[in-house]
N, C-alpha and C. Protein backbone atom coordinates (compact mmCIF):
# COMPACT_ATOMS: atom_id res chain seq x y z
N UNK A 1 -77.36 -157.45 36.88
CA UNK A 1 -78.68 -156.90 37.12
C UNK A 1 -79.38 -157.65 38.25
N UNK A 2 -79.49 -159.30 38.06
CA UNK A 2 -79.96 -159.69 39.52
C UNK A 2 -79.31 -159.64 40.66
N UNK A 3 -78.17 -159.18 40.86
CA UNK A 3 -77.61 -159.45 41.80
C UNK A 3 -77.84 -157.82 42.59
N UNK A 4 -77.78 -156.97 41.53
CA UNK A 4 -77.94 -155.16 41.87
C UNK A 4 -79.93 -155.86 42.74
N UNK A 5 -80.25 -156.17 41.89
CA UNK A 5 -82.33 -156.71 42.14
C UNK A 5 -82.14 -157.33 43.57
N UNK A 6 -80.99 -157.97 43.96
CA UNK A 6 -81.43 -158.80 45.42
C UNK A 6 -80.24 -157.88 46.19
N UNK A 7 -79.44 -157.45 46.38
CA UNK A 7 -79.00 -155.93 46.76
C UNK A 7 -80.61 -154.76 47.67
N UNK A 8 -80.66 -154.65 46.37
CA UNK A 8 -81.91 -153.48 46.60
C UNK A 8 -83.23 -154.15 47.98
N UNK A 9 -83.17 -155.70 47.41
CA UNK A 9 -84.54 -156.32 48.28
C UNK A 9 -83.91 -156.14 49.49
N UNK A 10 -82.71 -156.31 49.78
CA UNK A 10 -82.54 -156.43 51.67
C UNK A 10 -82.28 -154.98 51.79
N UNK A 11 -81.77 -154.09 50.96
CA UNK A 11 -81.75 -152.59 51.52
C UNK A 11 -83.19 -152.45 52.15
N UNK A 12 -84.21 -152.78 51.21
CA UNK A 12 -85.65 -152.52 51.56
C UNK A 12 -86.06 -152.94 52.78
N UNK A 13 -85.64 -154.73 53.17
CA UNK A 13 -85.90 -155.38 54.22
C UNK A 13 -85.26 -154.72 56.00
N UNK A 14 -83.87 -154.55 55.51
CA UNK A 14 -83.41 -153.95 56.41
C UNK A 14 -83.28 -152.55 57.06
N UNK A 15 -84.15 -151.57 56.07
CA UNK A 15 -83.92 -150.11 56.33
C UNK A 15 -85.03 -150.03 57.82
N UNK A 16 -85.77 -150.82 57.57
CA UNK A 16 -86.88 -150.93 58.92
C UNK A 16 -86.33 -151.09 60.19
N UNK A 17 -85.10 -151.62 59.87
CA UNK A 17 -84.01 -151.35 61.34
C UNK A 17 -83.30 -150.22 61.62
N UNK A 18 -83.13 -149.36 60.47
CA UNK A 18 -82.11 -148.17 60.95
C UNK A 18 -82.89 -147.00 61.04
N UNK A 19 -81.66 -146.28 61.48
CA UNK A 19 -82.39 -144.69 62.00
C UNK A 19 -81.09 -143.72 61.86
N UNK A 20 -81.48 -142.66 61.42
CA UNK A 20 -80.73 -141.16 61.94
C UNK A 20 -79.88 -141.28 60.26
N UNK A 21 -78.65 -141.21 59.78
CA UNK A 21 -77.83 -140.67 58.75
C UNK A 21 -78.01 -142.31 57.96
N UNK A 22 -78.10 -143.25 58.82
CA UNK A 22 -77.71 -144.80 57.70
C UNK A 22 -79.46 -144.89 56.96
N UNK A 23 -80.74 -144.67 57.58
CA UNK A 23 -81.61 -144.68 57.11
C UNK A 23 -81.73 -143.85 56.14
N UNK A 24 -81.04 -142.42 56.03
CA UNK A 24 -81.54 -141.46 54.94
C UNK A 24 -80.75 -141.82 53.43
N UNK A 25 -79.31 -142.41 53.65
CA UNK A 25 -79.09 -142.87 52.83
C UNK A 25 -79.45 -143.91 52.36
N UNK A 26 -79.94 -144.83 53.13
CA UNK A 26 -81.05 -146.30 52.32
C UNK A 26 -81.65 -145.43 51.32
N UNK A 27 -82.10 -145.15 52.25
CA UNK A 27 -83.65 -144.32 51.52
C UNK A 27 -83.33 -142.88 50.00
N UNK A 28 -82.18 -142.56 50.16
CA UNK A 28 -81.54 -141.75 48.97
C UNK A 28 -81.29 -142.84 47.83
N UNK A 29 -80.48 -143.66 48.27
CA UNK A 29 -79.83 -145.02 47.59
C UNK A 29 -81.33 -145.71 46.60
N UNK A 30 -82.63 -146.02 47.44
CA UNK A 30 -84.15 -146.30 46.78
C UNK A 30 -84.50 -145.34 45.94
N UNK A 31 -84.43 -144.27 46.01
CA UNK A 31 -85.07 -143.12 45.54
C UNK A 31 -83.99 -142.85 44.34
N UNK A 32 -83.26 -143.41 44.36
CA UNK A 32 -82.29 -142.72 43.14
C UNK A 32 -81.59 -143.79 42.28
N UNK A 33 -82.77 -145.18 42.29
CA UNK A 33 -82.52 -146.02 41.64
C UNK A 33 -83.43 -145.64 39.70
N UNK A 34 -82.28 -146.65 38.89
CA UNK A 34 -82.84 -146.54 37.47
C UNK A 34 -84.65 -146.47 37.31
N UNK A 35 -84.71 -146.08 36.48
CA UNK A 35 -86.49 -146.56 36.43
C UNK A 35 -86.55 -147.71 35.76
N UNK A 36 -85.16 -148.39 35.16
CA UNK A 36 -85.99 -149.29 34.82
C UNK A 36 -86.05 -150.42 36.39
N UNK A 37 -85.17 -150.06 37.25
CA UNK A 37 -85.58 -150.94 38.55
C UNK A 37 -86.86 -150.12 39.53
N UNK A 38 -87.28 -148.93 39.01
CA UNK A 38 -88.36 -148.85 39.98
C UNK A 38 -89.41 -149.47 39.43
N UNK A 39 -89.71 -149.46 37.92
CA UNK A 39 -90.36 -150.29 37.26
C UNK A 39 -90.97 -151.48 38.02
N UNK A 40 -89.65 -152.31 38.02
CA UNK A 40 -90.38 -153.89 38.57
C UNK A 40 -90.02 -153.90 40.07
N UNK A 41 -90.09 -152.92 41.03
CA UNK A 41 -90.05 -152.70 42.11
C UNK A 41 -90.85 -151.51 43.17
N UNK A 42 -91.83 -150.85 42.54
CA UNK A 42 -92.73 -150.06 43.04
C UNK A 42 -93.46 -150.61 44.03
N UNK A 43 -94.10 -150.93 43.81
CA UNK A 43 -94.65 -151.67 44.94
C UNK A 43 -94.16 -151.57 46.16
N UNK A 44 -92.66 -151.74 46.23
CA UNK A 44 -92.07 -152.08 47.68
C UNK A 44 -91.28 -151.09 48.06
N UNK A 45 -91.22 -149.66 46.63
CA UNK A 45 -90.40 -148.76 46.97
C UNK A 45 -91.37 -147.89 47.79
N UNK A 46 -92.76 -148.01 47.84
CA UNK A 46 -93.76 -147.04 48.25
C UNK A 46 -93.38 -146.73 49.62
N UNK A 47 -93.31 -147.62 50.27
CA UNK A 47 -93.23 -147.56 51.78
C UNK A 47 -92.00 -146.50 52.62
N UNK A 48 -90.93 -146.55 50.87
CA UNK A 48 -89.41 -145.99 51.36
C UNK A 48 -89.88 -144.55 50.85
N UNK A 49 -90.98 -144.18 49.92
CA UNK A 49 -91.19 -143.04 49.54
C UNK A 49 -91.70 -142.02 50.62
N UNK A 50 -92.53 -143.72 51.38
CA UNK A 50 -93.47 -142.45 52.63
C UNK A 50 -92.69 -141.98 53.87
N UNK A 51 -91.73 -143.14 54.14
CA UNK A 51 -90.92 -142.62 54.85
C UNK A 51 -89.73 -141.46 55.00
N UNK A 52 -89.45 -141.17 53.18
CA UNK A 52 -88.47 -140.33 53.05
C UNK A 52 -89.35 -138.72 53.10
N UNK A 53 -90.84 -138.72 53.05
CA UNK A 53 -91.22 -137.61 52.88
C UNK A 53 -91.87 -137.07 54.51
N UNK A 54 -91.98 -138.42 55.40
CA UNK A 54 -92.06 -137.81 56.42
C UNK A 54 -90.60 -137.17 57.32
N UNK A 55 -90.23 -138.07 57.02
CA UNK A 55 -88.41 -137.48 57.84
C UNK A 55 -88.15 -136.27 56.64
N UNK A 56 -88.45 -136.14 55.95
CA UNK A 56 -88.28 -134.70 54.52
C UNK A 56 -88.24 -133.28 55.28
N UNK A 57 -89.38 -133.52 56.22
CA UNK A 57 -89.90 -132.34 56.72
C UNK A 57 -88.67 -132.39 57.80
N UNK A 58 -88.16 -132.88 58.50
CA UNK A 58 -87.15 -132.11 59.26
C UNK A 58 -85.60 -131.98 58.37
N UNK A 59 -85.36 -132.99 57.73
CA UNK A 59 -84.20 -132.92 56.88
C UNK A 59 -84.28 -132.81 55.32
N UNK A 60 -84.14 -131.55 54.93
CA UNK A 60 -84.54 -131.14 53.86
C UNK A 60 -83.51 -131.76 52.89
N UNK A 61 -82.48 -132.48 52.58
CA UNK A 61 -81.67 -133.21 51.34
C UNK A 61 -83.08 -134.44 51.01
N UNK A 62 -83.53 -135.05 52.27
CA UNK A 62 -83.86 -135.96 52.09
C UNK A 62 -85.30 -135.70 51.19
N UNK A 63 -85.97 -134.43 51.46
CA UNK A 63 -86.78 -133.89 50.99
C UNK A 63 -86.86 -133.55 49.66
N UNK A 64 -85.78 -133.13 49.28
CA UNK A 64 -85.53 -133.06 47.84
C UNK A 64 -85.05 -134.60 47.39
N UNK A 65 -84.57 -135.38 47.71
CA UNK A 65 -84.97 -136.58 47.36
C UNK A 65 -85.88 -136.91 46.88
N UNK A 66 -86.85 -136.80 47.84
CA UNK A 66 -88.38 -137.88 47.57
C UNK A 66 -88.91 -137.26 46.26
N UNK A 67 -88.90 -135.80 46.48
CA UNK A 67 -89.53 -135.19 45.38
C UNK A 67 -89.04 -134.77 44.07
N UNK A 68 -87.92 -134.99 43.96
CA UNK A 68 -86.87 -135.81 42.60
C UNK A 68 -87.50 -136.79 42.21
N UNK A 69 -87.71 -137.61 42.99
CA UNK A 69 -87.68 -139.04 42.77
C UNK A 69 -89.17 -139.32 42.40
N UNK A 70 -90.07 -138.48 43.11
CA UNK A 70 -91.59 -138.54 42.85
C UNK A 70 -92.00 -137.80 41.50
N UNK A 71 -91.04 -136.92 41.15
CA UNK A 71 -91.41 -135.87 39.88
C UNK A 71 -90.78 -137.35 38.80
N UNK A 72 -89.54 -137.85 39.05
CA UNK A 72 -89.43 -139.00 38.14
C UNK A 72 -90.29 -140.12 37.28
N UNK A 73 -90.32 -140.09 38.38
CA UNK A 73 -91.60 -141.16 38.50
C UNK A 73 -93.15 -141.02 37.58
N UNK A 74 -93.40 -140.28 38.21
CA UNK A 74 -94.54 -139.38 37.53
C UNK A 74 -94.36 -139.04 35.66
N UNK A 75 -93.01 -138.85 35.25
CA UNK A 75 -93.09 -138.54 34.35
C UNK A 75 -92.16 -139.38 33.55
N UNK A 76 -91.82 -140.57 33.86
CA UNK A 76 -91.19 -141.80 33.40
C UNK A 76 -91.66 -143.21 33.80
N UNK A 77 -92.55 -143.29 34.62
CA UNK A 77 -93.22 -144.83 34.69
C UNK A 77 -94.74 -144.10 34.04
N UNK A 78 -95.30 -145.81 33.68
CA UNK A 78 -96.73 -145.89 32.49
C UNK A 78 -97.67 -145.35 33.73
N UNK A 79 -98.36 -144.30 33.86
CA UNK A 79 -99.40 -144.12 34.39
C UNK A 79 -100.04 -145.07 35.18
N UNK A 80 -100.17 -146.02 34.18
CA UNK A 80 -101.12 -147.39 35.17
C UNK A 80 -100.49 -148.15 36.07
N UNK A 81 -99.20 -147.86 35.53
CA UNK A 81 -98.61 -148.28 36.70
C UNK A 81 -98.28 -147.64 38.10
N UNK A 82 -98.07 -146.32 38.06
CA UNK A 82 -98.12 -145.59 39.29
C UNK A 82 -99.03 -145.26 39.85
N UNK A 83 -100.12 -145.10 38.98
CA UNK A 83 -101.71 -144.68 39.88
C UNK A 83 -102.12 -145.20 41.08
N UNK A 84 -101.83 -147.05 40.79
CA UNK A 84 -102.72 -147.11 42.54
C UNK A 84 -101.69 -146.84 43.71
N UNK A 85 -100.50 -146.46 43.32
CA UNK A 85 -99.48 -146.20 44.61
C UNK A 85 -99.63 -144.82 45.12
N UNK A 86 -100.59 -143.78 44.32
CA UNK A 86 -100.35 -142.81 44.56
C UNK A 86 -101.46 -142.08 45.34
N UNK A 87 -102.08 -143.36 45.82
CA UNK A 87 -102.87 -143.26 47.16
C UNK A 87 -102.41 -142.97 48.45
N UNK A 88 -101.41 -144.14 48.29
CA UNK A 88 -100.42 -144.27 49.40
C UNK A 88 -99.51 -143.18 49.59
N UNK A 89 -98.97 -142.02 48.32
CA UNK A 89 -98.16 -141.41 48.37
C UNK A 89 -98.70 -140.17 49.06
N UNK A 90 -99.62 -139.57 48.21
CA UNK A 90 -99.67 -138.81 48.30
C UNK A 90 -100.45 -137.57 49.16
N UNK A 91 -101.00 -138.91 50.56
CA UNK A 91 -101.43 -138.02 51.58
C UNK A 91 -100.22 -137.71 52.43
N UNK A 92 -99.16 -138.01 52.36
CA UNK A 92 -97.92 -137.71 52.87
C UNK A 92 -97.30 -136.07 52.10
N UNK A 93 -97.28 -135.87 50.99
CA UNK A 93 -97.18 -134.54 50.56
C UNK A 93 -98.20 -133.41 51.36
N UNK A 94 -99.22 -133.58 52.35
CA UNK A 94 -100.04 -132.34 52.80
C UNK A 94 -99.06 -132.15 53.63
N UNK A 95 -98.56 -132.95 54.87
CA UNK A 95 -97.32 -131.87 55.60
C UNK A 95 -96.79 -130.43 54.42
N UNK A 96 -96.31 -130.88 53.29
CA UNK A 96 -95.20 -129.86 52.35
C UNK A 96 -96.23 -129.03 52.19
N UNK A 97 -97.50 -129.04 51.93
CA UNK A 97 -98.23 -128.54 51.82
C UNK A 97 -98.89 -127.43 52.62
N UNK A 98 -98.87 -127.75 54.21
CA UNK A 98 -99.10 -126.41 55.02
C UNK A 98 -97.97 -125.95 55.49
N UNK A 99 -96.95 -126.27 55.18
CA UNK A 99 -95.75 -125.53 56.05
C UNK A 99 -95.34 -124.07 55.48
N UNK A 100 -95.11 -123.21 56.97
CA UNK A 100 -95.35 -121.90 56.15
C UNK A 100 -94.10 -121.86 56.20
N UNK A 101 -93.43 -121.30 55.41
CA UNK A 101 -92.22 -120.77 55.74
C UNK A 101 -92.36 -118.68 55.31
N UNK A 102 -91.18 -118.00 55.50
CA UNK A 102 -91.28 -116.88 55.07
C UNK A 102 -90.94 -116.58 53.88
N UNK A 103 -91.69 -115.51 53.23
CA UNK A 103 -91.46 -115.26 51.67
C UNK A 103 -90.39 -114.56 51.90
N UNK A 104 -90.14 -113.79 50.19
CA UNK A 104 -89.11 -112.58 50.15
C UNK A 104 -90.02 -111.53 50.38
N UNK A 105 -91.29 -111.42 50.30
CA UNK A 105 -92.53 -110.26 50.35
C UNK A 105 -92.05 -110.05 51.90
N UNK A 106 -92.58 -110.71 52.65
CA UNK A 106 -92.45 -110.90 54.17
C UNK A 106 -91.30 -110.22 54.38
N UNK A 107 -90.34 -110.87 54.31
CA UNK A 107 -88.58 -110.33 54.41
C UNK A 107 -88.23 -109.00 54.34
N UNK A 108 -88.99 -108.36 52.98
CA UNK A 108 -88.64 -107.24 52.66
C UNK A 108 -89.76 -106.26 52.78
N UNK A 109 -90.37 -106.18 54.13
CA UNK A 109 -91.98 -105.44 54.20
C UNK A 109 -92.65 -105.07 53.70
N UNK A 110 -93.35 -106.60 52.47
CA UNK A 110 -94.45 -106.98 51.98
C UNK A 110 -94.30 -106.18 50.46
N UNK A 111 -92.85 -105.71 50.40
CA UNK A 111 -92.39 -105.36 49.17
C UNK A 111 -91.47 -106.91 48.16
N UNK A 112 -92.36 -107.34 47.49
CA UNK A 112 -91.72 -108.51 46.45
C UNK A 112 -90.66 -107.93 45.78
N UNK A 113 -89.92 -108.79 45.73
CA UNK A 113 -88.40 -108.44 44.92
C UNK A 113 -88.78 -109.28 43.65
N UNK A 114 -88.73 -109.23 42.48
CA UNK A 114 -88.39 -110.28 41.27
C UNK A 114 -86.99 -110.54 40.63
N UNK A 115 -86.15 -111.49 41.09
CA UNK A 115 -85.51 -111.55 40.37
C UNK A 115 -84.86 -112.02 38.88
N UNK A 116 -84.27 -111.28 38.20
CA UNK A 116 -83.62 -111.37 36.62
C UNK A 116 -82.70 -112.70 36.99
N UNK A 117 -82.39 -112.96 35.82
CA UNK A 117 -81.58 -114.12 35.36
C UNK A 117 -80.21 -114.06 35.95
N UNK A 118 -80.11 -112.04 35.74
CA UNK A 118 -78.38 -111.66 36.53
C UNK A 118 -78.51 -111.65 37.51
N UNK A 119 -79.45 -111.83 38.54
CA UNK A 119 -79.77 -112.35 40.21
C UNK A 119 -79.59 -110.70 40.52
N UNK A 120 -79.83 -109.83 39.63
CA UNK A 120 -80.20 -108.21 40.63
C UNK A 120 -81.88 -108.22 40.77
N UNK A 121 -82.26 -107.49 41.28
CA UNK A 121 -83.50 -107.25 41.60
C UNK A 121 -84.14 -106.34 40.64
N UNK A 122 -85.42 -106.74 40.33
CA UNK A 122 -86.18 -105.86 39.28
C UNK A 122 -86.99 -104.95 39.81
């Protein structure tokens, strides 16, 4: 366990050097640690959260990362403990927030499709 604990500290230290495919996996590798190590390591995972949600927006694995990892979080660490980080977090979610993308309404001229469980259209 300490040795996985000082592992994790230089991933953290050193991800501030990389870029492009070795950074997203740091940053997958943080995000997809136990809770009981985000537990006594929040604090220092924040910084890898904000970074994985700004690069999110062009590379969407990494995107579903953060927000795995943020829905985790949220619903497996003590409240008091995540609250004051989620200052820091969560002005980084408004990018996800205005990005338009196209519906199925749009797609199919402003006619909504619903789909059933058997993936035909209702």
């Amino acid at each position: 366990f300490i040795l996985i604990k000082k592992f994790i500290k230089e991933v953290l230290v050193r991800m501030k050097q990389y870029k492009g495919e070795l950074l997203a996996s740091c940053l997958q590798l943080l995000l997809s640690l136990p809770i009981e190590l985000v537990t006594e390591e929040i604090g220092d995972l924040v910084p890898a959260m904000q970074v994985t949600l700004k690069l999110g927006l062009s590379y969407l694995p990494l995107a579903n990362a953060g927000l795995d990892a943020l829905e985790a979080w949220t619903s497996q660490l003590p409240p008091d403990l995540l609250q004051p980080h989620l200052k820091q977090i969560l002005p980084n979610m408004d990018a996800y927030l205005r990005t338009q993308g196209t519906s199925m309404a749009e797609e199919n001229g402003g006619s909504a499709v619903v789909r059933t469980p058997s993936g035909r259209g209702a």
